[in-house]
Structures are given as structure tokens and as C-alpha cells.
PDB file of N, CA and C in Angstrom:
ATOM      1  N   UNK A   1     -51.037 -15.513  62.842  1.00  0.00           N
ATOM      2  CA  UNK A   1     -50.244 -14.373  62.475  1.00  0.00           C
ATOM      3  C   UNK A   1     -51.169 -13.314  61.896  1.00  0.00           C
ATOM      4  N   UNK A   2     -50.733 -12.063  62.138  1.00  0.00           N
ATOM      5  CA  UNK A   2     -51.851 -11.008  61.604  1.00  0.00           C
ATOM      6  C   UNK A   2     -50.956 -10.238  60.668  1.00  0.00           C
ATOM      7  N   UNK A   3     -50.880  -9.853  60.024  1.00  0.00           N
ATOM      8  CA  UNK A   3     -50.176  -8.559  59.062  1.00  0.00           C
ATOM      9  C   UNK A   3     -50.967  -7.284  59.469  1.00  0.00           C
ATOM     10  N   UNK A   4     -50.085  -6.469  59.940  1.00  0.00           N
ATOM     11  CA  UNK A   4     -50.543  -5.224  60.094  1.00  0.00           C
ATOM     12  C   UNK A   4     -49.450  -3.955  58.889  1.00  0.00           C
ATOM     13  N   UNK A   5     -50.232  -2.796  58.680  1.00  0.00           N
ATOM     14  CA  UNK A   5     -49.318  -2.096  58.396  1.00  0.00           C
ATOM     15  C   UNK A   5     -48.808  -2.170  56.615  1.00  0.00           C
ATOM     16  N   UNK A   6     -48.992  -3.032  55.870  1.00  0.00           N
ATOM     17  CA  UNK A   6     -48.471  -3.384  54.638  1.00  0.00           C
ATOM     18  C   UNK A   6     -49.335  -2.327  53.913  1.00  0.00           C
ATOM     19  N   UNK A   7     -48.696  -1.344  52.962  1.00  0.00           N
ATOM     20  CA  UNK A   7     -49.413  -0.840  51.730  1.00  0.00           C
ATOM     21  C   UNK A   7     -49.732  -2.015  50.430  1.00  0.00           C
ATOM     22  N   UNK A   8     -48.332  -2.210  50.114  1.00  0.00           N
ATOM     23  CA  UNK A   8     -48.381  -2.570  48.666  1.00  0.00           C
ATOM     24  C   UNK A   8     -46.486  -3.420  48.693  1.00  0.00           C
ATOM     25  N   UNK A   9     -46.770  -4.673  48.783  1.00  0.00           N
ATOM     26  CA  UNK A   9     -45.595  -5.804  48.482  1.00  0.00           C
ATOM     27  C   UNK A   9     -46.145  -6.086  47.240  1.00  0.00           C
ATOM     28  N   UNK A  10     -44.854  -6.285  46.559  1.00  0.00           N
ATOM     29  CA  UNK A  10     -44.560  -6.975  45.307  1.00  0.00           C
ATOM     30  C   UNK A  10     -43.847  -8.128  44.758  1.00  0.00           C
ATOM     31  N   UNK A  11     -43.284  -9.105  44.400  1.00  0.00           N
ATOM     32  CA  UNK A  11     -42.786  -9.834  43.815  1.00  0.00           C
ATOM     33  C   UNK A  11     -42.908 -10.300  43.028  1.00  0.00           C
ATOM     34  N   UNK A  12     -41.658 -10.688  42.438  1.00  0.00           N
ATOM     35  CA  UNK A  12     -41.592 -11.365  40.925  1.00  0.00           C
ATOM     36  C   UNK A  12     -40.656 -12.743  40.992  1.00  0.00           C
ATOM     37  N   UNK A  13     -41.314 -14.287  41.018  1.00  0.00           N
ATOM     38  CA  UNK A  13     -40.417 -15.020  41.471  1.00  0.00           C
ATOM     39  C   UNK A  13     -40.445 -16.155  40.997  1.00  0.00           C
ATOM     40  N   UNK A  14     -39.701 -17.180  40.234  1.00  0.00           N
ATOM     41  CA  UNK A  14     -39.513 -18.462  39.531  1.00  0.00           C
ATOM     42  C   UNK A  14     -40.514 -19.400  40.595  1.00  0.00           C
ATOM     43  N   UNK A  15     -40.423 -19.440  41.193  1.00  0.00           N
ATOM     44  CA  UNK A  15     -41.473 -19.947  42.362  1.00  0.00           C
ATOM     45  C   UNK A  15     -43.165 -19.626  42.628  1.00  0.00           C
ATOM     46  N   UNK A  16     -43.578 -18.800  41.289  1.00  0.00           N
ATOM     47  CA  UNK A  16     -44.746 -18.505  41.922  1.00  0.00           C
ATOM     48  C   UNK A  16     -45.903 -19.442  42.320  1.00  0.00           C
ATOM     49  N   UNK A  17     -45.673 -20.797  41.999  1.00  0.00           N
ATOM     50  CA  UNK A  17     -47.368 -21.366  42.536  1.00  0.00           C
ATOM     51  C   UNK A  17     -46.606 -21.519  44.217  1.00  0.00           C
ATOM     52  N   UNK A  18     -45.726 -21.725  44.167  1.00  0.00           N
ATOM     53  CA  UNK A  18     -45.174 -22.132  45.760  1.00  0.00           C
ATOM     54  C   UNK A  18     -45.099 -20.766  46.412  1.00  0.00           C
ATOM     55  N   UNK A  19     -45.457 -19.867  46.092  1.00  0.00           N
ATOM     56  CA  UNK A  19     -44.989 -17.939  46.820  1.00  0.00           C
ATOM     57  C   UNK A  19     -46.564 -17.873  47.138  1.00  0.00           C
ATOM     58  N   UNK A  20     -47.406 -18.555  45.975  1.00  0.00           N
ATOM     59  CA  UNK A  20     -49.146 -18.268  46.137  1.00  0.00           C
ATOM     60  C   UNK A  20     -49.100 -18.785  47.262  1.00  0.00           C
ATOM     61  N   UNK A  21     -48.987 -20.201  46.926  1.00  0.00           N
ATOM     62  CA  UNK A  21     -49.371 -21.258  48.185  1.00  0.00           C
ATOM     63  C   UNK A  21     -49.702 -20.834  49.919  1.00  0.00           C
ATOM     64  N   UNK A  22     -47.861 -20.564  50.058  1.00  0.00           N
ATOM     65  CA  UNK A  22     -47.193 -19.967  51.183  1.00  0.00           C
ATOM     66  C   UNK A  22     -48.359 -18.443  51.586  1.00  0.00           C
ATOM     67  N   UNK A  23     -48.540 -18.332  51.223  1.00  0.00           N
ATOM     68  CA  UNK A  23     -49.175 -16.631  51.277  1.00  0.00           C
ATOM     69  C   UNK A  23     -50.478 -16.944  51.356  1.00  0.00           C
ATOM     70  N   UNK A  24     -51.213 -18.092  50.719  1.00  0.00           N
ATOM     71  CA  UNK A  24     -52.546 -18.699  51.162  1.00  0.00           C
ATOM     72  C   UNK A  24     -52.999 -19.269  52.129  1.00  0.00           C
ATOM     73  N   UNK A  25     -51.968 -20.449  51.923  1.00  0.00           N
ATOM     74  CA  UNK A  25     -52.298 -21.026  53.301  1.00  0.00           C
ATOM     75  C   UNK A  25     -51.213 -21.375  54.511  1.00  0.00           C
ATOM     76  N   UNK A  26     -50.519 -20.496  54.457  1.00  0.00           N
ATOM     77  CA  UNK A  26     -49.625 -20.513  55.481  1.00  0.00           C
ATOM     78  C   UNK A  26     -49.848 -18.996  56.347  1.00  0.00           C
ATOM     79  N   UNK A  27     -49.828 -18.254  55.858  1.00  0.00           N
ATOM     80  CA  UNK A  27     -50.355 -16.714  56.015  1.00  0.00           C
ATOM     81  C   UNK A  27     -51.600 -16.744  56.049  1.00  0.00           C
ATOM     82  N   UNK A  28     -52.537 -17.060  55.129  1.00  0.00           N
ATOM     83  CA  UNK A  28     -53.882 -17.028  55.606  1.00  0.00           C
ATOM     84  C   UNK A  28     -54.375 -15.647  54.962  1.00  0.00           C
ATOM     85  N   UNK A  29     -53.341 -15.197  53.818  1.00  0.00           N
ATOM     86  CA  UNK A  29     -54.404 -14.110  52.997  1.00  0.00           C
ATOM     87  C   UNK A  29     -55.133 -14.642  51.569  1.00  0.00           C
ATOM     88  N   UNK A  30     -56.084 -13.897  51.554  1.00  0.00           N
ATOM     89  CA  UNK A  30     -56.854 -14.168  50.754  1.00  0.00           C
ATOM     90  C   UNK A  30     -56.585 -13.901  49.226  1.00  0.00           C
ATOM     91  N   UNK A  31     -56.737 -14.516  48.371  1.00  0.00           N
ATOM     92  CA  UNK A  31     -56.401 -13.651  46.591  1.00  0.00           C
ATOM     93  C   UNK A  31     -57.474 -13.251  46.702  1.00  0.00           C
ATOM     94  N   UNK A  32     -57.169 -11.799  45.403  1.00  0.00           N
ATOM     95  CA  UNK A  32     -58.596 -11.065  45.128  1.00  0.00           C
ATOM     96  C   UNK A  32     -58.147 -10.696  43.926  1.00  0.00           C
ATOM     97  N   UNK A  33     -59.185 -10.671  42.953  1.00  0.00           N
ATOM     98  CA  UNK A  33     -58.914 -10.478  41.373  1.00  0.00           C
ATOM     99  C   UNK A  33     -58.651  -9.303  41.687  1.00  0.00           C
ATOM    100  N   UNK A  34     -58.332  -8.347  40.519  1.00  0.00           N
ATOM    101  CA  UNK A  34     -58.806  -6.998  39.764  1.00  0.00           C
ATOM    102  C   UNK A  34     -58.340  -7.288  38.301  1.00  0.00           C
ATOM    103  N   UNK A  35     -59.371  -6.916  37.446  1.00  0.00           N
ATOM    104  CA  UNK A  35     -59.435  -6.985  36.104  1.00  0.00           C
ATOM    105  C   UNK A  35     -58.051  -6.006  35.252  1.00  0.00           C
ATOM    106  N   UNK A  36     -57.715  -7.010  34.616  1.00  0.00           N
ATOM    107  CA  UNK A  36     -56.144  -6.347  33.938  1.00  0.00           C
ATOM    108  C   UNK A  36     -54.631  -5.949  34.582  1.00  0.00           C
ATOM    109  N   UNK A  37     -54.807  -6.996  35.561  1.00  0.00           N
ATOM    110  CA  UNK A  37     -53.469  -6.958  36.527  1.00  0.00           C
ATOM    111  C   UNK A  37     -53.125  -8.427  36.309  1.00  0.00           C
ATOM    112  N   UNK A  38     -51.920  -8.401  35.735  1.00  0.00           N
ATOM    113  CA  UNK A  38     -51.357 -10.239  35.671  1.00  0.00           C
ATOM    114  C   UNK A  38     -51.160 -10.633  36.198  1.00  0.00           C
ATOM    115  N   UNK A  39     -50.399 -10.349  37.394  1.00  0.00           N
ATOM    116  CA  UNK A  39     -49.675 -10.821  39.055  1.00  0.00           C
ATOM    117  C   UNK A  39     -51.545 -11.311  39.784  1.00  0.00           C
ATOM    118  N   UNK A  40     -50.942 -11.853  40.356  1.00  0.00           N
ATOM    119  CA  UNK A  40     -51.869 -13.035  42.087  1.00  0.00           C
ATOM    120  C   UNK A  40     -51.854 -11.977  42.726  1.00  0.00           C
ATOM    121  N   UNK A  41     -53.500 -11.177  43.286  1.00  0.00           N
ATOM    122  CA  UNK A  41     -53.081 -10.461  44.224  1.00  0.00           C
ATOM    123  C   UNK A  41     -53.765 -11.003  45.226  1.00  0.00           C
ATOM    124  N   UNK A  42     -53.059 -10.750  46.513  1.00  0.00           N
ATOM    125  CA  UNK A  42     -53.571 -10.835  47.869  1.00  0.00           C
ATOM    126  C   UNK A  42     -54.283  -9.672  48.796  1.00  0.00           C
ATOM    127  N   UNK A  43     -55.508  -9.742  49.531  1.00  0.00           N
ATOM    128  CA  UNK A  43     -55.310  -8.650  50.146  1.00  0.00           C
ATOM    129  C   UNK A  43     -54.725  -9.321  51.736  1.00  0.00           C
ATOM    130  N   UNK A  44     -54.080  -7.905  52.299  1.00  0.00           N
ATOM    131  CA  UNK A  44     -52.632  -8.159  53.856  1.00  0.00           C
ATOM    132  C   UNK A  44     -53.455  -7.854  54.391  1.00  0.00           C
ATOM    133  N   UNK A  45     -54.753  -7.461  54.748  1.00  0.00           N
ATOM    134  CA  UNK A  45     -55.747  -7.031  55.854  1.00  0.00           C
ATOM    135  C   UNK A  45     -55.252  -5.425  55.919  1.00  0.00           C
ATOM    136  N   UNK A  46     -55.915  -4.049  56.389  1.00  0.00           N
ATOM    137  CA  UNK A  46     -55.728  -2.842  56.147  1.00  0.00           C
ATOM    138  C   UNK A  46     -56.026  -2.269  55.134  1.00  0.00           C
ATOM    139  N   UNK A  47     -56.240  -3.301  53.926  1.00  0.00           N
ATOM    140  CA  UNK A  47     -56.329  -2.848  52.603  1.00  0.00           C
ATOM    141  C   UNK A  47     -55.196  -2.253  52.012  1.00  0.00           C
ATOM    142  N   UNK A  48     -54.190  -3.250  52.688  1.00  0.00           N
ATOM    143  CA  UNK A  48     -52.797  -3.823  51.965  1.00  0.00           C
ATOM    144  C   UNK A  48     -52.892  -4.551  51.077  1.00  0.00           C
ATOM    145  N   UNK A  49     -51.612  -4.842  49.950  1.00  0.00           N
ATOM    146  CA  UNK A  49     -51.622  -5.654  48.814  1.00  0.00           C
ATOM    147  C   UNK A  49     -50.809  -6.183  49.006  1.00  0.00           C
ATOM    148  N   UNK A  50     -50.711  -7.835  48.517  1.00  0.00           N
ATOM    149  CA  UNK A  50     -49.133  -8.538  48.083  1.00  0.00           C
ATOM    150  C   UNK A  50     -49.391  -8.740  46.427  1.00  0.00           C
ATOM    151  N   UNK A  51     -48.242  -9.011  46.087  1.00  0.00           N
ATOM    152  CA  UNK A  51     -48.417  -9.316  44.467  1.00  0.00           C
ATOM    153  C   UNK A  51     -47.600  -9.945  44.411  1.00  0.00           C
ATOM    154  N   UNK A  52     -47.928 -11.344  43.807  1.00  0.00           N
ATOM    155  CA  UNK A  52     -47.307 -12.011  43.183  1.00  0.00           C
ATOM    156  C   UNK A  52     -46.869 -12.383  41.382  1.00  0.00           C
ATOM    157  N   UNK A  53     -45.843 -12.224  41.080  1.00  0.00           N
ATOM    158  CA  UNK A  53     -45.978 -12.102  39.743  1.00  0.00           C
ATOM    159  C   UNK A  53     -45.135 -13.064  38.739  1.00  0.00           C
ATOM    160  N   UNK A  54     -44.918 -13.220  37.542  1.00  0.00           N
ATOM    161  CA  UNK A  54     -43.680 -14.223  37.057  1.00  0.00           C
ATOM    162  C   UNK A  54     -42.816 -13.240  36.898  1.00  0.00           C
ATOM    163  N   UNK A  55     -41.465 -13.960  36.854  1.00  0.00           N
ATOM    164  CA  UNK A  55     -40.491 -13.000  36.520  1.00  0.00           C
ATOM    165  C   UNK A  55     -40.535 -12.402  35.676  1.00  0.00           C
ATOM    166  N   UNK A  56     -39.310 -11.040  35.157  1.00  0.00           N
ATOM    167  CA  UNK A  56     -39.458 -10.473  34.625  1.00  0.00           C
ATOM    168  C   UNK A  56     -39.221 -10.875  33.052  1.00  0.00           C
ATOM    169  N   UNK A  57     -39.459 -10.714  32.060  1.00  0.00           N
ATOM    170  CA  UNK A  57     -39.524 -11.120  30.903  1.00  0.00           C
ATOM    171  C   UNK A  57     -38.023 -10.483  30.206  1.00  0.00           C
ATOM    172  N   UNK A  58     -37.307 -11.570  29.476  1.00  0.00           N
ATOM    173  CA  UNK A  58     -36.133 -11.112  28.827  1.00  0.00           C
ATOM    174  C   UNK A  58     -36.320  -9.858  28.291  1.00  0.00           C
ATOM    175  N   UNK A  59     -35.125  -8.626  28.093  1.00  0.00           N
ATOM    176  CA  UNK A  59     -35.486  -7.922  27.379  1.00  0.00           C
ATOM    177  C   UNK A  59     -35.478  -6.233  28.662  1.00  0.00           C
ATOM    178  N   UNK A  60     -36.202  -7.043  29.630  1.00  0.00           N
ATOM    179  CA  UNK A  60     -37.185  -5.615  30.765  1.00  0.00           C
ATOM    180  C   UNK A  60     -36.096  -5.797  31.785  1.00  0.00           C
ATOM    181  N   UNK A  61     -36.645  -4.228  32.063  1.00  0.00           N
ATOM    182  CA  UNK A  61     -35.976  -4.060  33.143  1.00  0.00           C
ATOM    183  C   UNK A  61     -36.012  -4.594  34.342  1.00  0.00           C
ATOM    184  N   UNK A  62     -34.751  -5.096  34.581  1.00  0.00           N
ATOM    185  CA  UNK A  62     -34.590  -5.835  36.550  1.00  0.00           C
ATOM    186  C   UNK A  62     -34.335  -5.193  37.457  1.00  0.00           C
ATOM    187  N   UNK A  63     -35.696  -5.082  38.524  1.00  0.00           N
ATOM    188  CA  UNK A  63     -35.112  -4.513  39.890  1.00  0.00           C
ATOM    189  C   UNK A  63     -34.831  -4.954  40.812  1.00  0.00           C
ATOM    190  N   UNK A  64     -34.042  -4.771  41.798  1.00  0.00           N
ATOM    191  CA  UNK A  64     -33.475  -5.607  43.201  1.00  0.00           C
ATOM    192  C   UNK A  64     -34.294  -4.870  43.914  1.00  0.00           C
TER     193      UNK A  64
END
């Protein structure tokens, strides 16, 4: 499978070692740090992003 086209995916999900996983080695993208970002990032090839993150923290705002 190739990903073409992706800027910037996000998520926030009770599931995250299983969202990493899936996105590692099922997809076949790579994580890549950047310093002071909490979320798992991936790069989608294009120099697209996925992000993986924990949910949102009581309190903050929820987006659909």
C-alpha cells in the first residue's frame, strides 16, 4: 500500500499502542521524533504526517 496525498492526520485514541502498531507495521510508516510534540508521529511519505496521540484530557476540549 502506498499513501499518497496526506498533509497532516491526527488522532486521539484509547487504543494508542494498537493505532501505533497498525500504522507501523501494517501500513509500513515510519515514526519520526520531533522534540516537544507528545503524540507518535509518523511520516505518510510526501512529507505527510499521522499523529497519534492519548485522548483528550478531562477538563479540554473534544473534537469530532
Amino acid at each position: 500500500m502506498e499513501i499518497r496525498g496526506i498533509g497532516f492526520v491526527g488522532s486521539h485514541t484509547d487504543a494508542h499502542e494498537e493505532m501505533r502498531a497498525f500504522l507501523r507495521d501494517v501500513l509500513g510508516l515510519r515514526p519520526v521524533t520531533v522534540d516537544g510534540v507528545g503524540a507518535t508521529l509518523f511520516e505518510a511519505g510526501n512529507g505527510g504526517v499521522f499523529a497519534v496521540a492519548q485522548p483528550y484530557e478531562d477538563g479540554a476540549a473534544e473534537r469530532t
